[in-house]
Structures are given as structure tokens and as C-alpha cells.
Protein backbone atom coordinates (compact mmCIF):
# COMPACT_ATOMS: atom_id res chain seq x y z
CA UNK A 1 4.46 -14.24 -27.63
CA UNK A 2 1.42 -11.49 -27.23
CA UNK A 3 1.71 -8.68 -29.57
CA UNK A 4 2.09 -5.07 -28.23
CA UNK A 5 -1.44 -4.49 -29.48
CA UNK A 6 -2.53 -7.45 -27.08
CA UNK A 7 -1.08 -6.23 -24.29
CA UNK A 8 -2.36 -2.74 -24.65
CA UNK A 9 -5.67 -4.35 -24.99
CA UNK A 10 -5.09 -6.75 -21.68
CA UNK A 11 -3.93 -3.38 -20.25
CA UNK A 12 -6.59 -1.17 -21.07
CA UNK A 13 -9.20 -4.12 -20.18
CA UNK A 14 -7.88 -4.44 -16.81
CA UNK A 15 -9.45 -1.03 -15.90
CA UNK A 16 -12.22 -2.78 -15.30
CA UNK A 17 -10.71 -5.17 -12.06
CA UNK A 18 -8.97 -2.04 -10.95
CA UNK A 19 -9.47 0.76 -11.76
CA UNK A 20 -7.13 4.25 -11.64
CA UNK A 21 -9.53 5.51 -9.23
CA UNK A 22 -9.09 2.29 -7.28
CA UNK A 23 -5.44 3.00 -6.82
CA UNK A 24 -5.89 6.10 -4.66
CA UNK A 25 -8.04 4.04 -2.32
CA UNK A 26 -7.29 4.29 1.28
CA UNK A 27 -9.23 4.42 3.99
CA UNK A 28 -7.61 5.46 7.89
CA UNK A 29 -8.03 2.83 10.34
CA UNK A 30 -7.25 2.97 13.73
CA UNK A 31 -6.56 0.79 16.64
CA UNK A 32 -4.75 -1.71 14.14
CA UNK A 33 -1.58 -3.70 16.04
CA UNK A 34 0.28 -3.41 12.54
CA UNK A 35 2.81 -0.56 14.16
CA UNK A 36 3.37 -2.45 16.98
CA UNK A 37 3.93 -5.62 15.13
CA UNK A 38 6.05 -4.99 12.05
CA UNK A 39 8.26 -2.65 14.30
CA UNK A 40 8.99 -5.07 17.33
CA UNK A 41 9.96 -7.67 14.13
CA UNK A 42 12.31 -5.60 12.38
CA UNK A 43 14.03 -4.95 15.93
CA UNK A 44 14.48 -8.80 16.62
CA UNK A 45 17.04 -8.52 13.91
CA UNK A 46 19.01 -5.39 14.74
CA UNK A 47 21.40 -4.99 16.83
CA UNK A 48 20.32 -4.97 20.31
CA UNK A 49 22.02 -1.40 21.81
CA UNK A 50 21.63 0.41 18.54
CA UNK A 51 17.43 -0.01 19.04
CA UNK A 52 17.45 2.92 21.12
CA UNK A 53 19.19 5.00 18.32
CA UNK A 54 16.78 3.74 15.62
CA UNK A 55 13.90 4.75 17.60
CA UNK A 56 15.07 8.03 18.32
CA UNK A 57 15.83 9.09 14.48
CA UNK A 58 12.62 7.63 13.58
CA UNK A 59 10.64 10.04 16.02
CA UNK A 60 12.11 13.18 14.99
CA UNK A 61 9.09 13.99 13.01
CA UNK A 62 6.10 11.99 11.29
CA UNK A 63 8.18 12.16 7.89
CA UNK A 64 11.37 10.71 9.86
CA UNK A 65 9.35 7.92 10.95
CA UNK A 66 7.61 6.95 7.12
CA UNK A 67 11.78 6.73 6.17
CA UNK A 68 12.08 4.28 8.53
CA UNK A 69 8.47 2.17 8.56
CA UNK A 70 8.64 0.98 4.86
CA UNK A 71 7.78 -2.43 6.30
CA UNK A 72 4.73 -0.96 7.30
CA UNK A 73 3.09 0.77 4.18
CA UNK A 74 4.71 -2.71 2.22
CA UNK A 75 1.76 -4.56 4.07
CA UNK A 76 -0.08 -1.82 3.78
CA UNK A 77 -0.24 -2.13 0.14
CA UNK A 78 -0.55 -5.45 -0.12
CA UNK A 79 -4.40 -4.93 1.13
CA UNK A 80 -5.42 -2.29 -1.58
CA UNK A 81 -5.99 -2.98 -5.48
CA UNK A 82 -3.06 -3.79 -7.28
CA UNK A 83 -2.24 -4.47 -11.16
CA UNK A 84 -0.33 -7.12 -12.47
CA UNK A 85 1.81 -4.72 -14.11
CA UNK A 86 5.24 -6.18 -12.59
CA UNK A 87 8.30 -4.08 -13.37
CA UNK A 88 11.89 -4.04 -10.64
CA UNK A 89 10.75 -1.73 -7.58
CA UNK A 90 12.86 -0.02 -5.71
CA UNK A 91 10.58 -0.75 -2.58
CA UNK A 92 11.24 1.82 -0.61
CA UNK A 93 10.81 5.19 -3.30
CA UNK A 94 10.43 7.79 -1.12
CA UNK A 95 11.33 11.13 -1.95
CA UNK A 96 14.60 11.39 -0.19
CA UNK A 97 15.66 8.15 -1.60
CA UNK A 98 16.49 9.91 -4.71
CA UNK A 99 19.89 11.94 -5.18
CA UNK A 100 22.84 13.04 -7.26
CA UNK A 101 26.14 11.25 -7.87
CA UNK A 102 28.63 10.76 -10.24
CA UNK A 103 28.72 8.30 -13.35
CA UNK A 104 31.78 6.22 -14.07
CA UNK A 105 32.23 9.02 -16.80
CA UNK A 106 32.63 11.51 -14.03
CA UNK A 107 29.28 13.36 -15.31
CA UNK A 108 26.37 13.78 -12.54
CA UNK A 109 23.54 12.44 -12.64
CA UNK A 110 20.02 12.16 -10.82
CA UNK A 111 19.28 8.68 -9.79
CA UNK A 112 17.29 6.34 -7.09
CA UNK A 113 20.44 6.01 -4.47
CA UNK A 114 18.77 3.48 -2.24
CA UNK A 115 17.98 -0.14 -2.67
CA UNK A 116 17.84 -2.07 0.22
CA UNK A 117 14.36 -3.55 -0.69
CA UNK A 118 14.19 -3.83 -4.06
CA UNK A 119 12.33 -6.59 -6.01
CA UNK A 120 10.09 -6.95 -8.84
CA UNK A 121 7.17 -6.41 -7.63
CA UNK A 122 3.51 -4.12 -9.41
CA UNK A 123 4.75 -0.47 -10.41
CA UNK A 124 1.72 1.41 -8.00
CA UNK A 125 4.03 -0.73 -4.83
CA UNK A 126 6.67 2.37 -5.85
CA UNK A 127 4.04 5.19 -6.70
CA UNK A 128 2.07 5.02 -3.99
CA UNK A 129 5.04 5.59 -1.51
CA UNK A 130 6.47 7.91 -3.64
CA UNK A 131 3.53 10.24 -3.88
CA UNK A 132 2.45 9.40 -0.30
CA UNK A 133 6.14 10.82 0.51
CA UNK A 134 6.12 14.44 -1.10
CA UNK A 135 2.55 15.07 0.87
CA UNK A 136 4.37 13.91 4.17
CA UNK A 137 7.51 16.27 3.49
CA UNK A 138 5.12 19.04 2.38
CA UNK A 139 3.55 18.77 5.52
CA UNK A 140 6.59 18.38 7.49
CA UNK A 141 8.12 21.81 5.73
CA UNK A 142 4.20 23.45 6.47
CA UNK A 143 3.14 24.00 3.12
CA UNK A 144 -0.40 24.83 2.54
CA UNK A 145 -2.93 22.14 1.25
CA UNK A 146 -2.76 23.53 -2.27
CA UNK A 147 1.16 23.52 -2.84
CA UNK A 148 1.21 19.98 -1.98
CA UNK A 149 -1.83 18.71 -3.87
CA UNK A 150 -0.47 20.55 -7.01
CA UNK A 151 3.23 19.10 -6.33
CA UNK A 152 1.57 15.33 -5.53
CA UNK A 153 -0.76 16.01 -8.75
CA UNK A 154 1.89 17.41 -10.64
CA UNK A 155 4.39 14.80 -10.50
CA UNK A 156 1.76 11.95 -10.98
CA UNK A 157 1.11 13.95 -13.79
CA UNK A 158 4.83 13.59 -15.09
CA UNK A 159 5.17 9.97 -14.52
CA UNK A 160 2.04 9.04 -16.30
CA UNK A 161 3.30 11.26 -19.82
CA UNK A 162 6.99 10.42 -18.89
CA UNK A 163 5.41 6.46 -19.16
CA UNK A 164 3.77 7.49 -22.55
CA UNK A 165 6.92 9.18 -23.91
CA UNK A 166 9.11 5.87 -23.50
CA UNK A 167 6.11 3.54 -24.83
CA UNK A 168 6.89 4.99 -28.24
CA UNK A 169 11.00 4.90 -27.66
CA UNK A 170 12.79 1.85 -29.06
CA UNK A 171 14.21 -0.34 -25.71
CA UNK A 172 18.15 0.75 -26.53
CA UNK A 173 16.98 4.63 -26.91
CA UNK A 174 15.04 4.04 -23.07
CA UNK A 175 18.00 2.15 -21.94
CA UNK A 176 20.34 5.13 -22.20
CA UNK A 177 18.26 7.66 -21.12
CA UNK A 178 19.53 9.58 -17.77
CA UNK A 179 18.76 12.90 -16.38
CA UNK A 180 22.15 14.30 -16.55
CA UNK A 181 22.93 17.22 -13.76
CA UNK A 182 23.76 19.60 -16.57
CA UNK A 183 21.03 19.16 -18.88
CA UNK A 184 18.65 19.21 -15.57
CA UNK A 185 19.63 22.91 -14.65
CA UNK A 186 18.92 24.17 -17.74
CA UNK A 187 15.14 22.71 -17.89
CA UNK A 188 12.43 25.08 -17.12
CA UNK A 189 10.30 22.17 -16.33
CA UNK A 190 12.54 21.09 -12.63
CA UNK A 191 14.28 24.98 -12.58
CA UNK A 192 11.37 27.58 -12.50
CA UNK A 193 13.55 30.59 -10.32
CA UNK A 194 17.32 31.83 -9.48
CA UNK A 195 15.91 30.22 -5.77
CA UNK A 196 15.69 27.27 -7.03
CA UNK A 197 18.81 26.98 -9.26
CA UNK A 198 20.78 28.46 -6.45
CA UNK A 199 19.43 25.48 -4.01
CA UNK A 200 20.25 23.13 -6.79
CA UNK A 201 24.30 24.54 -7.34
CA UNK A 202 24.89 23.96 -3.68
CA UNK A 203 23.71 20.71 -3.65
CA UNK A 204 26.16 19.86 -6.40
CA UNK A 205 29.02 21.67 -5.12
CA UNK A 206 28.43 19.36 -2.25
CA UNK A 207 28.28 16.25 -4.01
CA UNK A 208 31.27 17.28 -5.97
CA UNK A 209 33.30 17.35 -2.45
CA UNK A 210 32.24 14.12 -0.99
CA UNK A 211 35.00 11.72 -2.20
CA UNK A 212 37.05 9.05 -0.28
CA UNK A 213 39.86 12.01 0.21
CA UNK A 214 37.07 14.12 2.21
CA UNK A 215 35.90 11.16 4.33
CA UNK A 216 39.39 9.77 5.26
CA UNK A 217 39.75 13.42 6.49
CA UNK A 218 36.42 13.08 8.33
CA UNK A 219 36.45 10.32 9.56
CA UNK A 220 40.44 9.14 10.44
CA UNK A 221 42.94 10.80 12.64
CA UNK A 222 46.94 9.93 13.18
CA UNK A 223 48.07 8.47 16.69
CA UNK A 224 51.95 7.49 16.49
CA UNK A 225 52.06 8.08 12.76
CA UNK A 226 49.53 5.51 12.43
CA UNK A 227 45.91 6.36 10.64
CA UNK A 228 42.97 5.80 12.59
CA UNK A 229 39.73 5.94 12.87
CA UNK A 230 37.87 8.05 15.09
CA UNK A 231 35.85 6.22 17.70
CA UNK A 232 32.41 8.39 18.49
CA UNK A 233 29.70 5.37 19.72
CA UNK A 234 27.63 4.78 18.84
CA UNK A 235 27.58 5.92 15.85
CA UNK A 236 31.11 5.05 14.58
CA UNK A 237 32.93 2.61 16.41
CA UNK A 238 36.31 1.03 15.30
CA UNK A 239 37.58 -2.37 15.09
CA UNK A 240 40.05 -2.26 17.69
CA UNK A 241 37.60 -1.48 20.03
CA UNK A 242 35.26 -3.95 19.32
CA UNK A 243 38.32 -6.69 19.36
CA UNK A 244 40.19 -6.79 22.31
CA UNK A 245 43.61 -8.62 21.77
CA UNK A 246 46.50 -7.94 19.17
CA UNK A 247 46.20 -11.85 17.44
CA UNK A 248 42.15 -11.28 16.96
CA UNK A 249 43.16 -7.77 15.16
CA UNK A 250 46.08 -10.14 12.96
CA UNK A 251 43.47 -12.29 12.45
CA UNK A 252 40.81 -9.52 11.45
CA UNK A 253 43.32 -8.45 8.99
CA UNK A 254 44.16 -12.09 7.02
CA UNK A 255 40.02 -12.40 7.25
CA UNK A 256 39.34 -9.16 5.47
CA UNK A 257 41.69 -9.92 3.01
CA UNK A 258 40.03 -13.41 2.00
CA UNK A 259 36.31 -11.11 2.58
CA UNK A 260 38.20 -8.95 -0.27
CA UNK A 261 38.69 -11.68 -2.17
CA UNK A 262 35.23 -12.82 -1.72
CA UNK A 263 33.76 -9.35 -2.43
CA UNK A 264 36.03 -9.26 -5.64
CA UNK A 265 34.25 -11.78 -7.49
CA UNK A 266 30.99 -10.29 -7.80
CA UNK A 267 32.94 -7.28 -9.64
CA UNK A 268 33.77 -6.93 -13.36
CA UNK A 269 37.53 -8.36 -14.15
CA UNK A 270 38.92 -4.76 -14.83
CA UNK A 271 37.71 -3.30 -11.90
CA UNK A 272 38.53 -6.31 -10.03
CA UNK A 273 42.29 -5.41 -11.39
CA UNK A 274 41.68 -1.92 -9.50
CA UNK A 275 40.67 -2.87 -5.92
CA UNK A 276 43.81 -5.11 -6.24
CA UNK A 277 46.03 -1.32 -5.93
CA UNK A 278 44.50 -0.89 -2.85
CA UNK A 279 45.36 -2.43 0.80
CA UNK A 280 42.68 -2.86 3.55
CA UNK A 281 43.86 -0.14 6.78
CA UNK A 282 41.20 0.08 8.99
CA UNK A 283 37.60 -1.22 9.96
CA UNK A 284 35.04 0.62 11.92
CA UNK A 285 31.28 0.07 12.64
CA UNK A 286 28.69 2.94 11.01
CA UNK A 287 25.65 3.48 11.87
CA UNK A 288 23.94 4.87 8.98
CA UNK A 289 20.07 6.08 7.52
CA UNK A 290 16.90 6.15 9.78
CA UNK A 291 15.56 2.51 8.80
CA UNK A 292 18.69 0.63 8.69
CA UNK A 293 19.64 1.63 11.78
CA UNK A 294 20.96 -1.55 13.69
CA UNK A 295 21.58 -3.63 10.61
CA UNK A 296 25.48 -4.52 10.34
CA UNK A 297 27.03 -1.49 8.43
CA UNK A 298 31.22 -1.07 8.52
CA UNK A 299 33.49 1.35 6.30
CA UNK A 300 36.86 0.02 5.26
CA UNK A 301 39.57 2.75 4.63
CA UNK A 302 41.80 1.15 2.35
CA UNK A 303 44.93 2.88 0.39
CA UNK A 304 47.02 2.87 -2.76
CA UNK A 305 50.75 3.48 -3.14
CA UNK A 306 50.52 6.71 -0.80
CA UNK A 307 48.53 8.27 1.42
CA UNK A 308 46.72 10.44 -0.82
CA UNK A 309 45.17 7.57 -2.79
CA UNK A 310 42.36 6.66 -0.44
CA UNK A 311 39.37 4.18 -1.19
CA UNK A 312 36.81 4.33 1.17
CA UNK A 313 34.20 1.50 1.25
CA UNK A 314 30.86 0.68 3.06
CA UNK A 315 30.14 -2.70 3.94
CA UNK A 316 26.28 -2.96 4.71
CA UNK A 317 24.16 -5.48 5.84
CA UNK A 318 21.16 -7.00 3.30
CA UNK A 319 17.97 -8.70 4.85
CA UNK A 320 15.13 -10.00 3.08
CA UNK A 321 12.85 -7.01 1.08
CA UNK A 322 10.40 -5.62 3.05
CA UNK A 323 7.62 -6.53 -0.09
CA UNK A 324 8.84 -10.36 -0.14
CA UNK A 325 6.17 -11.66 2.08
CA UNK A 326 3.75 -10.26 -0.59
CA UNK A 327 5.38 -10.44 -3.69
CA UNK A 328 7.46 -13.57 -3.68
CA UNK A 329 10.67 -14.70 -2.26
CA UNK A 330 14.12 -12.85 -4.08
CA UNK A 331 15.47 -15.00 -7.12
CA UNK A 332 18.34 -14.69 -5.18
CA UNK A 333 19.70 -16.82 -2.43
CA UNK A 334 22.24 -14.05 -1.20
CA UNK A 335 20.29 -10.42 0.00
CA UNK A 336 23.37 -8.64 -1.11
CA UNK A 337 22.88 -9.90 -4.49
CA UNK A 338 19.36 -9.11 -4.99
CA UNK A 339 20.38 -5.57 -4.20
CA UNK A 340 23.43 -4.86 -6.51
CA UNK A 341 20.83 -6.75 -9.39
CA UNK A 342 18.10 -4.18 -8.50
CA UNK A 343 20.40 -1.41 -8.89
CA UNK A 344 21.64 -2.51 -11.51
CA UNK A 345 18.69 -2.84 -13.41
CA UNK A 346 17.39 0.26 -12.09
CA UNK A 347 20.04 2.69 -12.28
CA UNK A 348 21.40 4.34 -15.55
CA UNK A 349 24.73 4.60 -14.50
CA UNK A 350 26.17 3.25 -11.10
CA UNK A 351 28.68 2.42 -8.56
CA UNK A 352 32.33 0.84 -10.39
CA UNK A 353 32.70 -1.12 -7.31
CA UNK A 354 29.43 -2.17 -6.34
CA UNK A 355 29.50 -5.58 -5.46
CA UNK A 356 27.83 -8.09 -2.79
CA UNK A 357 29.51 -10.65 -0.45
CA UNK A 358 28.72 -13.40 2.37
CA UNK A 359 30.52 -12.55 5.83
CA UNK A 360 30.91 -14.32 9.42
CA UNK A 361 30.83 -11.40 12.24
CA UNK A 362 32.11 -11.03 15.00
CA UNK A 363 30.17 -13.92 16.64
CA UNK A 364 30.84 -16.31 14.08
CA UNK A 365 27.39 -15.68 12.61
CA UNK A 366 27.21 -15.47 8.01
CA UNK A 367 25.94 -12.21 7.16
CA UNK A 368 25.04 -10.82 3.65
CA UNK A 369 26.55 -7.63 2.60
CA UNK A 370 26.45 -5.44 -0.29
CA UNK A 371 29.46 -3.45 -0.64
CA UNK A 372 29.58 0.17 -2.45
CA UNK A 373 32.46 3.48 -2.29
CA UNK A 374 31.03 5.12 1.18
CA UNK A 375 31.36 8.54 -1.11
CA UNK A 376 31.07 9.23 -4.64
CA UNK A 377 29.86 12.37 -5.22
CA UNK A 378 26.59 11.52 -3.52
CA UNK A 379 24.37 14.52 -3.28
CA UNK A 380 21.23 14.52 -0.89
CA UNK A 381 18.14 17.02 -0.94
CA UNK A 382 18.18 19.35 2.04
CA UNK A 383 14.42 19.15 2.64
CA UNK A 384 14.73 21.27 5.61
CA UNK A 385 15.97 24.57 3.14
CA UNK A 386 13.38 23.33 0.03
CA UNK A 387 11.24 25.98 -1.14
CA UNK A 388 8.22 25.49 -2.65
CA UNK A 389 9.74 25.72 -6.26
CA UNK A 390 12.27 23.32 -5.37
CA UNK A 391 9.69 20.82 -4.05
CA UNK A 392 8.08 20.51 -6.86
CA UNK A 393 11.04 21.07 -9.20
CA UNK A 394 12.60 17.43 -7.59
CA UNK A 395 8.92 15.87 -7.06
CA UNK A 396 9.51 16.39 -10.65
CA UNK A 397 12.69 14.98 -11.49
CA UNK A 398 12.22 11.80 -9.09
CA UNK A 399 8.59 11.48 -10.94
CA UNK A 400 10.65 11.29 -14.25
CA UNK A 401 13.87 9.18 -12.65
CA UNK A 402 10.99 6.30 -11.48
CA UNK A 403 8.99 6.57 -14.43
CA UNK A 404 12.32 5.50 -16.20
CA UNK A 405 13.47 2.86 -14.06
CA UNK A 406 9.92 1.13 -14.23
CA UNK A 407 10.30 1.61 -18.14
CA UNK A 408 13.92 0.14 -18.26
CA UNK A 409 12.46 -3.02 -15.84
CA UNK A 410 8.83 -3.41 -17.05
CA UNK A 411 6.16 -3.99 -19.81
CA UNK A 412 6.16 0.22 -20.06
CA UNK A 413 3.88 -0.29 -23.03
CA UNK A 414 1.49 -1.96 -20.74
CA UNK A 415 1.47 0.53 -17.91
CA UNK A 416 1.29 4.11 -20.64
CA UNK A 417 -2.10 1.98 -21.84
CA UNK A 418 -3.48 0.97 -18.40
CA UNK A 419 -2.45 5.03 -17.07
CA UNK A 420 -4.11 6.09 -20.29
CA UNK A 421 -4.14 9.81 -21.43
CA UNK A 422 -6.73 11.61 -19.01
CA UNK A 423 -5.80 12.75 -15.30
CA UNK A 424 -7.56 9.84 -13.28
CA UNK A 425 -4.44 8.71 -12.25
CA UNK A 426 -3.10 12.03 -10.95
CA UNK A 427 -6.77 12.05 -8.94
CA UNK A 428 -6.59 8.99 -7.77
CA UNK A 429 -2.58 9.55 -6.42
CA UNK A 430 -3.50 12.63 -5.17
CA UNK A 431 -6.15 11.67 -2.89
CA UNK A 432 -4.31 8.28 -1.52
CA UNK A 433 -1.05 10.56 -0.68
CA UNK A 434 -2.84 12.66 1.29
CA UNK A 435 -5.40 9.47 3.08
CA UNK A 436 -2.06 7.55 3.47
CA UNK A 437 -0.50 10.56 5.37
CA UNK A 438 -3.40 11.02 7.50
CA UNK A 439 -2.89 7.33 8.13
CA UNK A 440 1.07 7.87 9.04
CA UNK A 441 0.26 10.33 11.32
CA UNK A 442 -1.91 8.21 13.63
CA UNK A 443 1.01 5.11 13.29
CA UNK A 444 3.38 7.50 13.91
CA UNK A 445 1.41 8.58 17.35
CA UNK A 446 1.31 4.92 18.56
CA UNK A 447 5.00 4.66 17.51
CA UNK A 448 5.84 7.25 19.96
CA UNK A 449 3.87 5.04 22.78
CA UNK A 450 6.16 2.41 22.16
CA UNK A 451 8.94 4.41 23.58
């Protein structure tokens, strides 16, 4: 086995195959068929009526449609220098994949919230869309040229000495590390202004009000004394709409049971002991994010011993990562797995009930699923009220949250010594976010042809 001091060498020698400088390399090209392509792919998987609803979210704006095309900038990528600096990406790290929720210790915390493509794969496959992101929003919310070169070089900045800081911690002491809610309000380095902290409180007071109680409310009405969901296609449609006679919705409910069952084993024994309080009540379809729209997604309201002891869970479909045909096929043989494993290992603290599972639907057709509470104190940035402050204070914080999930995952010793302690790195990020946006624009313009 190589000592540290090796592998800072190896690190520091492979400067010289790619550089920093090399990373920020990107050059616009136009007239590629890759939009085209990678799109009309995706769709051959989704479901067929909710393609028009996919395509509409994902032209909103140019930023709406990076959300949704991280099968794009994945082969993207895979054409510019990389390092062999492998660590668990999150594969899809842009900026609004980041959030607030709450710990099993009730505490809130800033985390990655999204995982759907996760795999090991090199640490610049989650910096460079990342960085690419907060110049995309910046230009989305107008911000001049200088606010959003300082935020991109600023946060660059922060992962490269957040990298360096846990090099010298001992693995348990980067283990444990989390940027608690709390601690985060009171640091000068994400909270500059009253603004700012004022943005931040109403974000949590949010969060703090999105439980299963809130949703059922949402989401359910009661017809005859009965709960129900509340049928709104095509964006929410229930069960019994989708199923036609009274024995398939019997039968629906002795399969969701043994799908329960299923679920249940890829859960801790305790908390396997909990879902066992709760009964399944109803079943509706969800269509949910920008990307993922068209993938299977359900909620399942379940309850306890009354009707104020709701558990509200989503059910979502898991394909193959977007990075696998450039990084290696998932470990894995079940897509739900490889993403509760990714978030586990990326995550500080995370869902109880997280869990994966293998499904027929409706057709007959297996499915994976990952399975996770539809609500727990999940807190989202509002980029359309950000100010500047605030877009740098949580370029910031996700800066820090990726720097320690790559840290937690990967040889971080390796990376602080290739990233090294001058500001190439923030250079070289700086002028790739702002190439690579030039470059979504002009995909995003022959997107909007497709239509």
C-alpha cells in the first residue's frame, strides 16, 4: 500500500498530463447532434404523455433546461481532461441540487438532496457542473459579469482550501463533519447582511413545515369519510384512476403490502420495526423535478393508529447514471440501490427510511425504485428571490458541502496535492463555467427547435 507521501507525489506529478488550467478547457461548438441525440434517448424511456410536460419545464429558461440535460454535459465531460482522482459523485451537482433538511436527531442540516446519478466517478465530473451551474443561475437572475465571476471564483476558491483543511483531519474527525443550520447562520463567511440572514430564516421556517402532516393536508381530501387523494393530471394522478375495477384496487392493496415487505429489507431492523406501525392508504402517481420528469414516481400515504400519525412516502423510479457509459457500469445490479449507497456515502446525516426496492407496474413490467419520506423538512433555495449576497453565501456552503462529500468518498489527500495552494484552479473553473454556459445557451436554442 502507497504511502500518503507517494500519492501526494503521483498527485502533484500528474499536473503534468493535466493540468489545473486544463480543467477549465472548453471550447463552444456548434452544429453538434448531441442535443438532439441524448434528449430523444432519455425520452424512449419516459413515459410517453408526460414528454410534453418534461419539455415544457425544461424550456422555462436556459438554467431550467441545464437541470434537466445532465445527460448532456455527462458526455460532455467525458471529452475534456480528466484526473484519475476517483471519489463517489453525485453526478448531477448543480446548484439547486443542494438543500436543507432534517437529521435523524431532528437538527438541520445543509446537504446534497439529489442522487439520481450518482457513481464513483473523477471529482472535476462534480465541479465542473457545479461551477458551470452558479454562472447559469447568475445569468438567469441578471447579475453582472463581475458578481458571477467572483461567486464562480469564490467558491472554487472554498472547495480547493475546504480540500486542504480535511487532508490534515484524521478520517473519523472528516466523517462527522456537517454544516449544521445553526452553526451556518452564525458564519460570516455564508451570512455577510440582515438580507441575507433574513432569506436564509424563511427558508428554514419552510423546511421546518414540510412534514408528512402538511402534505397529507396538501395533497388528500375526504369523500364519504374516506381519505383521498386529490386527482390534478397530470401531475398527480391517483390509483383508482389509473385502475379501473374494485378486485384490481384489492389486488393493488395485497401487492403493496408484499412491495412493503420488499422495500423493508433494504432498511435497518429498528426502523424496519417502525414502518411496521404504519398501514399503506392510498397510491397516486407524481410527477416530480425538471429531469425526472416521466420516470415512474408514486407517493404512498400510509397511517399509524389515528389519523394524525401520517407517513408519507415517495416511490421513485432509478435508471442507469447518466456518467455510466463513461465511467463504468454501477457495482450494483439494482438502480435503486446504487442510489441509497451514493447517498449514503455522501450524505452526513440522511433519510431513516431510505431504502430501494424492485417493482412490476402497472403493465407487468420490473421497475427499480428508491424509496424516501416525500417530506422531511426539505428546504429548497428560492433562486428567483437570491440576492447577490445570498448567491454567493450558498455558492459557498454547497462549495464546502461537495468538498466534504468528495473527502468522505475519495483519496482527499490526493486531490488538496493535485489542487495545490495557488489559485489556478479557481482560474481554470472560472473560465470553463462561463465557456460551458455559453455552450448551454446554444443547446438550449436547438432544444427549443425540437418542440
Amino acid at each position: 500500500m502507497e504511502s500518503i507521501k507517494e500519492r501526494l507525489e503521483e498527485a502533484k506529478a500528474f499536473r503534468k498530463k493535466t493540468s489545473r488550467t486544463d480543467l477549465g478547457m472548453w471550447k463552444v461548438e456548434t452544429g453538434r447532434k448531441v442535443v438532439e441525440e441524448l434528449t430523444l434517448m432519455q425520452e424512449k424511456t419516459r413515459h410517453e404523455k408526460l414528454i410534453p410536460v418534461r419539455r415544457e419545464r425544461m424550456s422555462a429558461s436556459p438554467f431550467a433546461f441545464f437541470r434537466g440535460s445532465a445527460v448532456i454535459q455527462a458526455h460532455d465531460l467525458s471529452t475534456t481532461p480528466g484526473t484519475p482522482f476517483r471519489v463517489q459523485a453525485c453526478g448531477d451537482a448543480h446548484i439547486c441540487n443542494f438543500g436543507i433538511f432534517a437529521s435523524p436527531e431532528r437538527r438541520l442540516v445543509f446537504d446534497i438532496n439529489d442522487f439520481d446519478e450518482t457513481l464513483p466517478a473523477p471529482f472535476e465530473v462534480d465541479v465542473k457542473r457545479f461551477f458551470a451551474s452558479i454562472e447559469i443561475l447568475g445569468r438567469q437572475r441578471m447579475f453582472p459579469k463581475e458578481q458571477r465571476e467572483a461567486a464562480v471564483y469564490d467558491a472554487a476558491a472554498f472547495y480547493r482550501r475546504s480540500m486542504l483543511e480535511f487532508a490534515e483531519m484524521g478520517n473519523m474527525e472528516v466523517w462527522y463533519k456537517h454544516l449544521d443550520i445553526e452553526s451556518l447562520l452564525h458564519n460570516n463567511t455564508y451570512v455577510q447582511d440582515k438580507k441575507q440572514l433574513k432569506e436564509i430564516r424563511e427558508t428554514i421556517r419552510k423546511s421546518l413545515g414540510k412534514n408528512s402532516e402538511r402534505a397529507v393536508r396538501k395533497l388528500t381530501e375526504t369523500v364519504d369519510g374516506k381519505l383521498r387523494i386529490k386527482s390534478n393530471p397530470p401531475i398527480i394522478v391517483p390509483l383508482r384512476d389509473l385502475m379501473g375495477e374494485e378486485k384490481e384496487i384489492f389486488d393493488f392493496h395485497h401487492n403493496i403490502r408484499t412491495a412493503i415487505n420488499l422495500y423493508k429489507e433494504s432498511l435497518p431492523e429498528e426502523r424496519q420495526i417502525l414502518l411496521d406501525q404504519y398501514e399503506p392508504v392510498e397510491m397516486a402517481h407524481k410527477v416530480v423535478g425538471v429531469g425526472s420528469v416521466g420516470r415512474q414516481a408514486w407517493i404512498l400515504i400510509l397511517m399509524g393508529m389515528s389519523d394524525n400519525d401520517p407517513l408519507v412516502l415517495q416511490i421513485k423510479e432509478a435508471e442507469a447514471s447518466v456518467l455510466e457509459p463513461y465511467y463504468g457500469a454501477s457495482t450494483y445490479d439494482k438502480c435503486g440501490q446504487r442510489v441509497v449507497a451514493g447517498q449514503r456515502f455522501m450524505q452526513t446525516a440522511g433519510d431513516i427510511l431510505l431504502g430501494y426496492v424492485k417493482l412490476k407496474d402497472l403493465k407487468g413490467n420490473l421497475r427499480d425504485y428508491y424509496v424516501r419520506q416525500l417530506w422531511d423538512s426539505k428546504g429548497s433555495i428560492d433562486i428567483e428571490s437570491l440576492s447577490p449576497d445570498g448567491y454567493r453565501g450558498v455558492s459557498l456552503a454547497c462549495a464546502w458541502t461537495l468538498a466534504h462529500a468528495h473527502a468522505k468518498t475519495g483519496d482527499r489527500h490526493a486531490i488538496a496535492a493535485y489542487l495545490g495552494k495557488g489559485a489556478a484552479f479557481e482560474e481554470a473553473m472560472v473560465s470553463y463555467a462561463a465557456a460551458y454556459a455559453d455552450q448551454n445557451e446554444a443547446d438550449y436554442e436547438v432544444f427549443l427547435k425540437m418542440q
